[in-house]
Structure formats: C-alpha cells, structure tokens
Protein backbone atom coordinates (compact mmCIF):
# COMPACT_ATOMS: atom_id res chain seq x y z
CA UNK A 1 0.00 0.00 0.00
CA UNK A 2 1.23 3.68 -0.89
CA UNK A 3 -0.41 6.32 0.93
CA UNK A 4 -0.16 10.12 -0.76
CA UNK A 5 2.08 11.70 -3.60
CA UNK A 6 5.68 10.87 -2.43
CA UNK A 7 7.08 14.07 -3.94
CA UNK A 8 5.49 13.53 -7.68
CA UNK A 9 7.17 9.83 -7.64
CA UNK A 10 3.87 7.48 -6.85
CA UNK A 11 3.65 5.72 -10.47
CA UNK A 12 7.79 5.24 -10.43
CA UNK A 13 7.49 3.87 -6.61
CA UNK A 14 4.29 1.74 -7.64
CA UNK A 15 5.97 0.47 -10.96
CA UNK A 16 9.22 -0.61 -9.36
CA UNK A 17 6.84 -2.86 -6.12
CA UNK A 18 4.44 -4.33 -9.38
CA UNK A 19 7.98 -5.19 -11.15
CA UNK A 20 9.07 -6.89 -8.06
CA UNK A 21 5.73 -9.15 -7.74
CA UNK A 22 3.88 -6.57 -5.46
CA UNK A 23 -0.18 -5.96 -5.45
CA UNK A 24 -0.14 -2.15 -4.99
CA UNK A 25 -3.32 -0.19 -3.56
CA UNK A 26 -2.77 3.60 -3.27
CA UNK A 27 -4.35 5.90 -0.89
CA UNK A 28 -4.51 9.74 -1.16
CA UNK A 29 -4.53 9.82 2.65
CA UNK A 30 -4.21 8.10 6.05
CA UNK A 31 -8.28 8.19 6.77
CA UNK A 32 -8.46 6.57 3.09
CA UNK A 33 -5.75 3.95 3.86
CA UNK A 34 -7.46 2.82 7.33
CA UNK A 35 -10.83 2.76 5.47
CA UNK A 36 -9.39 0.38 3.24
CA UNK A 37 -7.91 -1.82 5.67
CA UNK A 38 -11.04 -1.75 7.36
CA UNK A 39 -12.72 -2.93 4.35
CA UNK A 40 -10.85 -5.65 3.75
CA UNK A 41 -7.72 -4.59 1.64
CA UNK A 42 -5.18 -6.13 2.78
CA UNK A 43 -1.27 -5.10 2.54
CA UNK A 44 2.33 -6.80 3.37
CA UNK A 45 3.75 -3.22 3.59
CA UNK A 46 3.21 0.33 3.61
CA UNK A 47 5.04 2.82 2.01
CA UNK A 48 3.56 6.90 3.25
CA UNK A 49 4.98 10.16 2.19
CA UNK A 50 6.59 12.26 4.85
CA UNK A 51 4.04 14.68 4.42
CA UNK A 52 1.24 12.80 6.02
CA UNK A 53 0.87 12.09 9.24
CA UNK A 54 2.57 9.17 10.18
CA UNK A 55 2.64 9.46 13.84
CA UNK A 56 -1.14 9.43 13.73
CA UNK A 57 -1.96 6.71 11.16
CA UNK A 58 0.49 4.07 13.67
CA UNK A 59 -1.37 4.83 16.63
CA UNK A 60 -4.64 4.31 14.67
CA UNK A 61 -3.37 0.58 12.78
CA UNK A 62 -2.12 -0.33 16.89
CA UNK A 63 -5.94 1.22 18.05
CA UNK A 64 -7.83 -1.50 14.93
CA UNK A 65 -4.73 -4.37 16.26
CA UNK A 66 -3.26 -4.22 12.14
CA UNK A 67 0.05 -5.37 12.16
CA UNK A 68 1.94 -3.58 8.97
CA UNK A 69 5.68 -2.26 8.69
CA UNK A 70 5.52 1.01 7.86
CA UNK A 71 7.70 2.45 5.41
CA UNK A 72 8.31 6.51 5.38
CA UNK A 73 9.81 8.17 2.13
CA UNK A 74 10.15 11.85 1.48
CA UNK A 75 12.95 13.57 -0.56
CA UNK A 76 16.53 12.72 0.05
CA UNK A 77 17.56 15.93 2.15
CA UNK A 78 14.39 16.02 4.55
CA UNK A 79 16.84 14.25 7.47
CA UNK A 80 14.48 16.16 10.38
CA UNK A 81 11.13 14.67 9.18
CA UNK A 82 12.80 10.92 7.93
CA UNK A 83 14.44 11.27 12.01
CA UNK A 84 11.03 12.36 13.33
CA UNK A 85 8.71 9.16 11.28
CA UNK A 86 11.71 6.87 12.65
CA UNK A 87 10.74 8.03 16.10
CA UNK A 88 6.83 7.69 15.49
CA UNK A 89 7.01 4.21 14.49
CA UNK A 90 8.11 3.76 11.10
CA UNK A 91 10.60 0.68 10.37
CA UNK A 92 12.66 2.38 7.96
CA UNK A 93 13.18 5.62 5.51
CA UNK A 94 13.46 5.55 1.74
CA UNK A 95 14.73 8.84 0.15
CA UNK A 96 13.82 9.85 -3.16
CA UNK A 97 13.33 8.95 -6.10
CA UNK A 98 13.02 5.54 -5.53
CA UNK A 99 15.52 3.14 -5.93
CA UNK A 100 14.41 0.04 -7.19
CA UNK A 101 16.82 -2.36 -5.33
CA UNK A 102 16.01 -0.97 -2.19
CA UNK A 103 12.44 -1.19 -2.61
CA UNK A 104 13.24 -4.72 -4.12
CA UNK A 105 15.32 -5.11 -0.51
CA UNK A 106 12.16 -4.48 1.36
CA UNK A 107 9.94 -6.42 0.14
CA UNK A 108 12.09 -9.57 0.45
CA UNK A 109 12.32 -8.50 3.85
CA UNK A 110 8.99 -8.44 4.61
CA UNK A 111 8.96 -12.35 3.57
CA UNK A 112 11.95 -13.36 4.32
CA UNK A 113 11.15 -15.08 7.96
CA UNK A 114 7.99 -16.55 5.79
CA UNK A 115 9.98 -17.80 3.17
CA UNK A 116 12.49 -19.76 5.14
CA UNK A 117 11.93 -23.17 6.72
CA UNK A 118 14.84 -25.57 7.99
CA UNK A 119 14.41 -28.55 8.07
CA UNK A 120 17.40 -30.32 8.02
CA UNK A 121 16.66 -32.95 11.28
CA UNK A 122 15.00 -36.23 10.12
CA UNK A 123 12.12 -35.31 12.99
CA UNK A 124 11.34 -32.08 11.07
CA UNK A 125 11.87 -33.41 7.23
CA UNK A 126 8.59 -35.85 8.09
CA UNK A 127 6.79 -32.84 9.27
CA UNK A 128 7.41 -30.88 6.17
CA UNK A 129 6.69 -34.01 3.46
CA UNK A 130 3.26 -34.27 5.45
CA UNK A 131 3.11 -30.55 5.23
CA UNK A 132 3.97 -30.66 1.66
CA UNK A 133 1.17 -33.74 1.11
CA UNK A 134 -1.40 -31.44 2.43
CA UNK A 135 -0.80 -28.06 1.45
CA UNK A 136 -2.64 -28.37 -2.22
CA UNK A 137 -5.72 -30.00 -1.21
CA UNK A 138 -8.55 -27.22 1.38
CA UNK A 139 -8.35 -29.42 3.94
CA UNK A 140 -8.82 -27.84 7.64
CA UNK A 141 -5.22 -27.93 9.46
CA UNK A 142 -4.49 -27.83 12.69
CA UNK A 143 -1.22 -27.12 13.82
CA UNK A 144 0.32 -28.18 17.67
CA UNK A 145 3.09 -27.70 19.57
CA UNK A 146 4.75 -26.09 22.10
CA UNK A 147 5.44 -22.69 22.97
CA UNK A 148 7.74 -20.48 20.24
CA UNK A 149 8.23 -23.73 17.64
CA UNK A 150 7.30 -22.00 14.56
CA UNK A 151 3.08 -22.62 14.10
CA UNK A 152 2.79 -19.43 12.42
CA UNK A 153 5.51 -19.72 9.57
CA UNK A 154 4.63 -23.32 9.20
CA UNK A 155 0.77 -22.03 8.45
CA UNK A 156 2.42 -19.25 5.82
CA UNK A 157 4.55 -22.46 4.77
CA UNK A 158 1.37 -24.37 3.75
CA UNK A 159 -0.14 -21.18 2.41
CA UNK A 160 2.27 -20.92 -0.40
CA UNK A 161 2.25 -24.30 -1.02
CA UNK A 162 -1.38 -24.19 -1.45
CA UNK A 163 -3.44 -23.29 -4.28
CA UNK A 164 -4.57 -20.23 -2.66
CA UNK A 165 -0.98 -18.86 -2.55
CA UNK A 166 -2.16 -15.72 -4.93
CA UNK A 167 -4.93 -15.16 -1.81
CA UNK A 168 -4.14 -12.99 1.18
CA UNK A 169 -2.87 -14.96 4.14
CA UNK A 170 -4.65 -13.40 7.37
CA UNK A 171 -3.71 -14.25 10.37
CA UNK A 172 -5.80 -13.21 14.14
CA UNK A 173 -4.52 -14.37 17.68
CA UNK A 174 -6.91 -15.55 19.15
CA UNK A 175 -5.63 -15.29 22.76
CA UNK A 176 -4.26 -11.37 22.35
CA UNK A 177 -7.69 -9.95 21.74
CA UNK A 178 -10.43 -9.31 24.36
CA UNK A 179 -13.17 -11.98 24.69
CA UNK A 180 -15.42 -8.81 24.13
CA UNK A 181 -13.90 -7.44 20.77
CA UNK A 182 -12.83 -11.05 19.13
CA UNK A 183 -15.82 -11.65 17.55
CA UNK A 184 -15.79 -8.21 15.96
CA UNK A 185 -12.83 -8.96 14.60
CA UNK A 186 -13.36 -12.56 13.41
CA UNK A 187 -17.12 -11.50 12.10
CA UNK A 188 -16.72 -7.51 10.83
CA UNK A 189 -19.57 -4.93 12.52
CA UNK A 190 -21.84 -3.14 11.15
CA UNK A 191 -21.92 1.04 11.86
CA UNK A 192 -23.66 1.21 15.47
CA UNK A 193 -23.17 -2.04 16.16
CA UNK A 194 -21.58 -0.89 19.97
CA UNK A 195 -19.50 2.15 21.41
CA UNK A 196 -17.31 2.61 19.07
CA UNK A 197 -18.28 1.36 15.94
CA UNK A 198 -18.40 4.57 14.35
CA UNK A 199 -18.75 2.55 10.55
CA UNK A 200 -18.96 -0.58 9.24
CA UNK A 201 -15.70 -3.27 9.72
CA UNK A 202 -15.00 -6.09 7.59
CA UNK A 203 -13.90 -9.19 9.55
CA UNK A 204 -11.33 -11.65 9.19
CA UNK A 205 -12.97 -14.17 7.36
CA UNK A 206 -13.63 -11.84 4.71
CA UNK A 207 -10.16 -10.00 4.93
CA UNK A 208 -9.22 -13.76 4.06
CA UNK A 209 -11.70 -14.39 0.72
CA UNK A 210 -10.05 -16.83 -1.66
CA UNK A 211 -7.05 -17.15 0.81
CA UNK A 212 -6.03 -18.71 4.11
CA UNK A 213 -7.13 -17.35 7.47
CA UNK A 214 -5.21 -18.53 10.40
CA UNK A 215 -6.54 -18.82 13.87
CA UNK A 216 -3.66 -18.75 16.48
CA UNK A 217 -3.78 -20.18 20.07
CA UNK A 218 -8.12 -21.19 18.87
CA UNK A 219 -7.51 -22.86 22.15
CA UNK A 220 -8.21 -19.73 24.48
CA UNK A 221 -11.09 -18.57 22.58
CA UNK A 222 -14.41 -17.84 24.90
CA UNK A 223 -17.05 -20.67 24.88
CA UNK A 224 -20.10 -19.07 23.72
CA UNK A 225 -17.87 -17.63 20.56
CA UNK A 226 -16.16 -21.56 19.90
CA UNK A 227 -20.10 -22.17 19.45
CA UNK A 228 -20.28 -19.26 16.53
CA UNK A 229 -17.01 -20.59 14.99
CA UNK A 230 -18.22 -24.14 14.98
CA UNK A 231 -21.41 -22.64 12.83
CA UNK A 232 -19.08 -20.60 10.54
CA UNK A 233 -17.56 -23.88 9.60
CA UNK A 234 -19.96 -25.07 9.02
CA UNK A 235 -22.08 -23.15 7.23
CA UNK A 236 -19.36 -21.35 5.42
CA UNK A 237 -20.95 -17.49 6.08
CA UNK A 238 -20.37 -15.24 8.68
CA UNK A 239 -22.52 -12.47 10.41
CA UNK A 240 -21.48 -9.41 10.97
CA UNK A 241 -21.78 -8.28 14.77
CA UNK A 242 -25.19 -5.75 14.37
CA UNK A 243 -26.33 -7.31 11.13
CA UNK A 244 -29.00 -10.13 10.22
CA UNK A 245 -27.76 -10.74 7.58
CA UNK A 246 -25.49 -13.58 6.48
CA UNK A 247 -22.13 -13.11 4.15
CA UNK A 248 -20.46 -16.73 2.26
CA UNK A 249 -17.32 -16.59 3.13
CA UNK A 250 -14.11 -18.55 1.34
CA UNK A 251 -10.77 -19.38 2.94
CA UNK A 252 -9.10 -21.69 4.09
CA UNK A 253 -8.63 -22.47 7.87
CA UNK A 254 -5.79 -23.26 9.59
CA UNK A 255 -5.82 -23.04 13.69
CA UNK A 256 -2.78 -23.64 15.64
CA UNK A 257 -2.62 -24.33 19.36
CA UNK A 258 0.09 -25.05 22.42
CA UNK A 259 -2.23 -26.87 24.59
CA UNK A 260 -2.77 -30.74 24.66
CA UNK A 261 -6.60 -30.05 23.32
CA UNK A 262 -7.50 -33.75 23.90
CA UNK A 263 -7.22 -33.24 27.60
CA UNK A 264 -8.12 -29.39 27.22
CA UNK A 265 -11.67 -31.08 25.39
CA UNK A 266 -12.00 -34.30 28.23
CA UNK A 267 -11.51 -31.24 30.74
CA UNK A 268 -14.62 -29.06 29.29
CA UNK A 269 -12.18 -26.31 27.92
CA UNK A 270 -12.79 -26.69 24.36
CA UNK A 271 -15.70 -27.61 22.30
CA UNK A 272 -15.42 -31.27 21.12
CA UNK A 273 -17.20 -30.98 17.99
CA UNK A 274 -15.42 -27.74 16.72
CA UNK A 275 -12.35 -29.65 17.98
CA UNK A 276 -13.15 -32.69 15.34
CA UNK A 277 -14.19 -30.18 12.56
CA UNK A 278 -10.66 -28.25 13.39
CA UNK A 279 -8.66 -31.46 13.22
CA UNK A 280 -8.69 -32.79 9.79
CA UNK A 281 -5.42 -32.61 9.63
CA UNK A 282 -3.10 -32.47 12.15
CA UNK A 283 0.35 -31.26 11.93
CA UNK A 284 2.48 -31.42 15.28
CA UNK A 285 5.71 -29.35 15.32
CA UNK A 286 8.78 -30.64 17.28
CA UNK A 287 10.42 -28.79 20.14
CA UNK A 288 13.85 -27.53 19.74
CA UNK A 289 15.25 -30.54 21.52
CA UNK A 290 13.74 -33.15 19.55
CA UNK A 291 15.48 -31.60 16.24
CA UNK A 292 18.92 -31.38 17.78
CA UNK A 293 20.59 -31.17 13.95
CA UNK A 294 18.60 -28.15 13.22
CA UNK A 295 20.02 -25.94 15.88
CA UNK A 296 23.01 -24.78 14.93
CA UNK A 297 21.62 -23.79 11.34
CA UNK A 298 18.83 -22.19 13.19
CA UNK A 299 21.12 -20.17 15.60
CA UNK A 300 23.70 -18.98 12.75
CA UNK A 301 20.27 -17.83 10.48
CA UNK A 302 19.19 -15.97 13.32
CA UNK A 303 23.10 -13.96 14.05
CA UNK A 304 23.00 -13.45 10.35
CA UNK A 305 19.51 -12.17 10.10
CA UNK A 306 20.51 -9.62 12.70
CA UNK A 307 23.32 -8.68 11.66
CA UNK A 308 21.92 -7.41 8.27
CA UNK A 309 18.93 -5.88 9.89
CA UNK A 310 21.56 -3.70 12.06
CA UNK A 311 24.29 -3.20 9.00
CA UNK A 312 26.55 -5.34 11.55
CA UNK A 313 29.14 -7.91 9.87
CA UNK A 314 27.91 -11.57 10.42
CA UNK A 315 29.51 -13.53 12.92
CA UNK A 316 30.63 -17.03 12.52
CA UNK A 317 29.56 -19.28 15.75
CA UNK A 318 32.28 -20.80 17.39
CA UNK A 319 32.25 -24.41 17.33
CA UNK A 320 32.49 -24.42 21.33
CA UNK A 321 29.31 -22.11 21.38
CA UNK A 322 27.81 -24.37 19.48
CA UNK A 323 28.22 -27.03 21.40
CA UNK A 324 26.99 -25.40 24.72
CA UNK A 325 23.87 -24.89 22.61
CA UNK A 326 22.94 -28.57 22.27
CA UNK A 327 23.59 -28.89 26.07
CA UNK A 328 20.08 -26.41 26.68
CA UNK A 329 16.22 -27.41 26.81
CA UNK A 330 15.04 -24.80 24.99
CA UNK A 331 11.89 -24.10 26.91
CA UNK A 332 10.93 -21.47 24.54
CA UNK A 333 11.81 -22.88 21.72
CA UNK A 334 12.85 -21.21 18.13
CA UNK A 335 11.80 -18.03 20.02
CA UNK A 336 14.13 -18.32 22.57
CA UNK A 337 16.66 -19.34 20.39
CA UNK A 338 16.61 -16.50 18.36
CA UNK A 339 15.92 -14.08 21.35
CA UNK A 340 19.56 -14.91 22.80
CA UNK A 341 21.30 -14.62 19.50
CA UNK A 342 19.65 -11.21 19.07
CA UNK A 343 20.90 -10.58 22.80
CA UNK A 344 24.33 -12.02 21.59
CA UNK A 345 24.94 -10.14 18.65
CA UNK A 346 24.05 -7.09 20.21
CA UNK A 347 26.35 -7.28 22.91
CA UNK A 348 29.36 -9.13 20.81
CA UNK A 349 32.41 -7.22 19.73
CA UNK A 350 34.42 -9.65 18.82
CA UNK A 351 34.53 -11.76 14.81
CA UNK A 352 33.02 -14.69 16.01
CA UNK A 353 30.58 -15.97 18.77
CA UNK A 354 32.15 -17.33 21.25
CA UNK A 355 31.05 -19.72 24.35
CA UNK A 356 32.02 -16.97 27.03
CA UNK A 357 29.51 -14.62 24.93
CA UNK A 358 26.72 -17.17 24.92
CA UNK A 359 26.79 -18.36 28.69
CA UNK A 360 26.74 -13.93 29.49
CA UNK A 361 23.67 -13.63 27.79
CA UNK A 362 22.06 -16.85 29.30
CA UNK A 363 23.48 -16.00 33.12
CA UNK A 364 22.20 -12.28 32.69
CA UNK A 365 18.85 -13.40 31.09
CA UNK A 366 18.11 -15.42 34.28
CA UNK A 367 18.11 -18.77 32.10
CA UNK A 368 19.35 -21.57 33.94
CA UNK A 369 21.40 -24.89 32.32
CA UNK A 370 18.63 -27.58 32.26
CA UNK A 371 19.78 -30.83 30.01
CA UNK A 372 17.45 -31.61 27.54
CA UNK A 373 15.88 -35.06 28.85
CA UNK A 374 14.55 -33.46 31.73
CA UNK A 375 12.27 -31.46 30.60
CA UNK A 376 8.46 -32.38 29.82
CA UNK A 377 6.32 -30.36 27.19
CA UNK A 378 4.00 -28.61 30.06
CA UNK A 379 6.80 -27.10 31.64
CA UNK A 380 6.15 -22.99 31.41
CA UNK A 381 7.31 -21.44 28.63
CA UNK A 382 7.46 -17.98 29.78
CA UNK A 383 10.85 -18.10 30.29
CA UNK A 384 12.75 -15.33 28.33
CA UNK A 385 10.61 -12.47 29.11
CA UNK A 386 13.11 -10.45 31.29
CA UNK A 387 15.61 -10.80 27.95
CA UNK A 388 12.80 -9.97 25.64
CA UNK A 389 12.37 -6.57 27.60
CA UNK A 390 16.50 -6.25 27.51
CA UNK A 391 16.25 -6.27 23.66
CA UNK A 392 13.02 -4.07 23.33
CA UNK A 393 15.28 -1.35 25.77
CA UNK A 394 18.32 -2.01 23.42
CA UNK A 395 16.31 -1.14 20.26
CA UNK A 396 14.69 1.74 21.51
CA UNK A 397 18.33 3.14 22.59
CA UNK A 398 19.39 2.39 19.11
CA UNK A 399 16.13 4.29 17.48
C-alpha cells in the first residue's frame, strides 16, 4: 500500500513494487488507507509520504490491532522529518526517487522469515513431506506444539504451497484480543453495532476471501464464541456483529494451538465438535530438543539475520558455542533461540561468537542450564521475558 504523492514519484514507486511481484493499492490519505484496511484490503507493507501524518496513522493501525511495517519516504535531504517518522514508528526511511533495489530489498524483507523453513533434522523433514502432502488439497489444518516452535511460519509455509498462494494470508490471535472485541474482529460490525463502531468493519474471514485465514492459540477462545465458529464452519458465512444478515465466506482455515486439546476437550475447555471439525489434519511441530541437527543452522540464520537488519558484519559461531547450545532445553523454543542470539549479537564485539559470549547472555537473562531429557512439554514457557524486555530497551536506545 502507498499512501499520498511521495514528492510527484507514486507511479515510479508503484511500478518498481508491481515489477518486483507486489499488489499495490494507493491511498490519497491516512483516513483513506485505514478505510481500506477496514474494508478488507489487505497489505504486506506500507510505504507513506513524509508529508502525512505518520505518527497518527500508527497509533490508529495499533488502536484497529493491524500489524503492517511502515515504510516513510520523502525527498533525500528532509533528514528532520525521515528522524522524526523513525521516532513515530516507522521501520525504515526511503529517500527519493526511488531506488528500485532498495524497494526490491524491502519487500524480500517483509517475507523473508515466511519464506524460510529448515528442516534439516529427520524429525522435522517428516513434518514438512506431510506438510507438503497437504498443502494443495482445502483441507482444515491444525497445527500443535509447544510454545515459540514456529506454528505461524509453518501455516504461511502451507499457504504458499497451497493453491490459494495468490490469496491474502490473514492471520488473528486468538488469545491477544479481548473476549469482548474477538468476535468483531473474526465476524466484521456493522456502523452502530456498539461504542465505538463509528462505521462498518469487515472481519477476518472476509479480509481472508479466496485465501487462508489462520486462527492462532483457537484454544483460548471464549465458549459461547467456539459455538459461533463451529457454525461458521460449518455453514461457510459469517454475520457481521449488528447485522442479520449472512455473508459466504471462502478461505481456508488453519488453527494452531500449544495446549494438549484432547485433555483441554476431556476437561470441558474446548468444544469437542469444533475440535473434530478443526482437526482434519493435524500437523504437530517438534520442540527444539527433539530436532537437535537443526540448531546450529537455526542459531547462525538468526546472528546473520541480525546482523543485516543492524548493518553489523555476520559472525561465525564458534564451534564451542555451538556445542553449549545442544547442552540447553530450549523451553521457549525457536523463540528463545533466536531471542539470545539477538541478545548475543548485540552485545558481541568480537569476529566470532564465542562460548564466554553465549553463557553472558544466558546467566544475565536469568536462564538456567537444564539438560534436555529433563524437561516435559507442560513445563512454562514464559521463560525469556526479562531478555525480551533487555532487547526491546536495546532497540529503543538504538532508534
């Protein structure tokens, strides 16, 4: 999505994203662009001249929970205004004109952790033939696992493998939003629906028409609304929150969740029939430990994906660091994994990784040595959150 003029350069900026594979909607203004995310057009990416007001249009995609990079770009010599969108919320500044392997840059960025699965651990190549089995046919998925061990970019995974992969892949978590507000933003509202609905909102389901909609953590959805997604299903139509009437509906679902939903069903947590219609396929993803080859592949990704993000040279991990690695449980997972790199990098100085580095990060994150074999699937997984507010302090500092 482009949102204004940029400086006279809109059709050369919009040319150069269509050239690169990019669906381009442009707006003439922030209040247009939020209508049309409201409305169901969806984006990857926005790009929004200096000129409008940035600072505004981030609170307001945080206020409707839509999750889009924002992209400033202004002439080259505007350095006060690029600083000021920087410090409003925007990922990144492009000066112009546009330069067309920047903007190529950019949008391989905004796939990149999408685009890449590894699978090089005999436990995970299974997963990804069944995976690969699956992914053409509109069978309902549902994806389980553990805490941080990559649900959501196996669901994009099967969504470009699919023949919906020209679709928009939509994804809502399910356990972020307010009991209250979910169904408003699984269903759409109509203008006057409640306080606040000052117009009519288009839901997920049909954000996701002719694509794949993906319903994280279903698990800790609210009862009474498991009974509305159940009819959804299977009546393939939706209606909106304040309306009567219904709307077909066409995507695909996928649902992912971290609980043992068996037990969470035996237990009277989870619907058992929406349970049944969710699992038509299951998929379960291995923890960290159970895919010991994958780790060290997974770890140098991660240093090298941050090193690029910060213009840092890559580091090379040191055999020894590796190997101190393989000696963790991983409570959290992928996400932990590449939480500590981040930490790592950030703090190395040195060529290489080192083990000295590696057990700093781990003693000042609070993160204790636990083998492997000891540890069970229901242990918590909230583990890393004193390191994940470390790196969100870090970042800020560097903004």
């Amino acid at each position: 999505m482009i949102i204004g003029q940029l400086e006279g350069y809109i059709s050369q900026a919009g040319k150069i994203a269509l050239q690169k594979g990019a669906k381009v909607v442009h707006c003439e203004d922030t209040d247009q662009a939020i209508g049309a995310l409201l409305n169901g057009k969806g984006a990857d990416l926005v790009m929004i001249d200096l000129k409008q007001k940035i600072g505004e249009f981030i609170e307001r995609l945080k206020v409707e929970r839509i999750h889009i990079p924002v992209i400033a770009c202004g002439i080259n010599n505007d350095a006060r205004s690029a600083v000021r969108a920087i410090q409003q919320g925007a990922k990144e500044y492009i000066p112009l004109p546009p330069d067309a392997e920047l903007i190529g840059a950019l949008l391989a960025a905004v796939t990149e952790d999408s685009n890449t699965m590894i699978a090089g651990d005999a436990v995970m190549k299974e997963v990804v033939k069944l995976a690969d089995k699956i992914a053409p046919s509109e069978a309902t998925i549902l994806i389980t696992g553990e805490s941080g061990t990559g649900k959501e970019v196996m669901s994009q995974y099967i969504h470009r493998k699919s023949k919906r992969a020209n679709g928009p892949f939509i994804a809502v978590n399910c356990a972020a939003i307010p009991e209250n507000l979910l169904e408003s933003e699984l269903f759409g509202h109509e203008k006057g629906a409640f306080t606040g609905a000052t117009g009519r909102r288009i839901g997920k389901f049909e954000e996701a028409e002719g694509g794949t909609l993906l319903l994280d953590e279903v698990s800790e959805m609210a009862p009474q609304l498991q009974a509305k997604l159940l009819r959804v299903l299977q009546e393939k139509e939706i209606t909106r929150v304040g309306s009567n009437d219904a709307v077909k509906v066409n995507a695909r679902i996928i649902a992912t969740s971290n609980r043992d939903l068996e037990s969470f069903v035996k237990s009277g947590g989870f619907r058992e029939d929406l349970y049944f219609r969710l699992n038509v396929v299951n998929i379960r993803l291995p923890s960290l430990r159970e895919r010991p080859t994958d780790l060290p592949a997974l770890a140098q990704f991660f240093a090298d994906k941050y090193a690029d993000a910060n213009s840092m040279s890559r580091k090379k991990i040191s055999a020894a660091a590796t190997q101190k690695m393989k000696s963790y449980g991983w409570r959290g997972n992928i996400r932990e994994l590449r939480n500590v790199l981040e930490q790592t990098m950030m703090r190395s100085d040195s060529l290489n990784i080192d083990r000295a580095q590696f057990e700093e990060v781990l003693r000042d994150a609070g993160i204790e040595h636990v083998s492997p074999e000891v540890l069970t699937p229901d242990e918590d997984m909230d583990l890393l959150k004193p390191l994940a507010e470390q790196v969100a302090v870090a970042r800020a500092a560097n903004k």
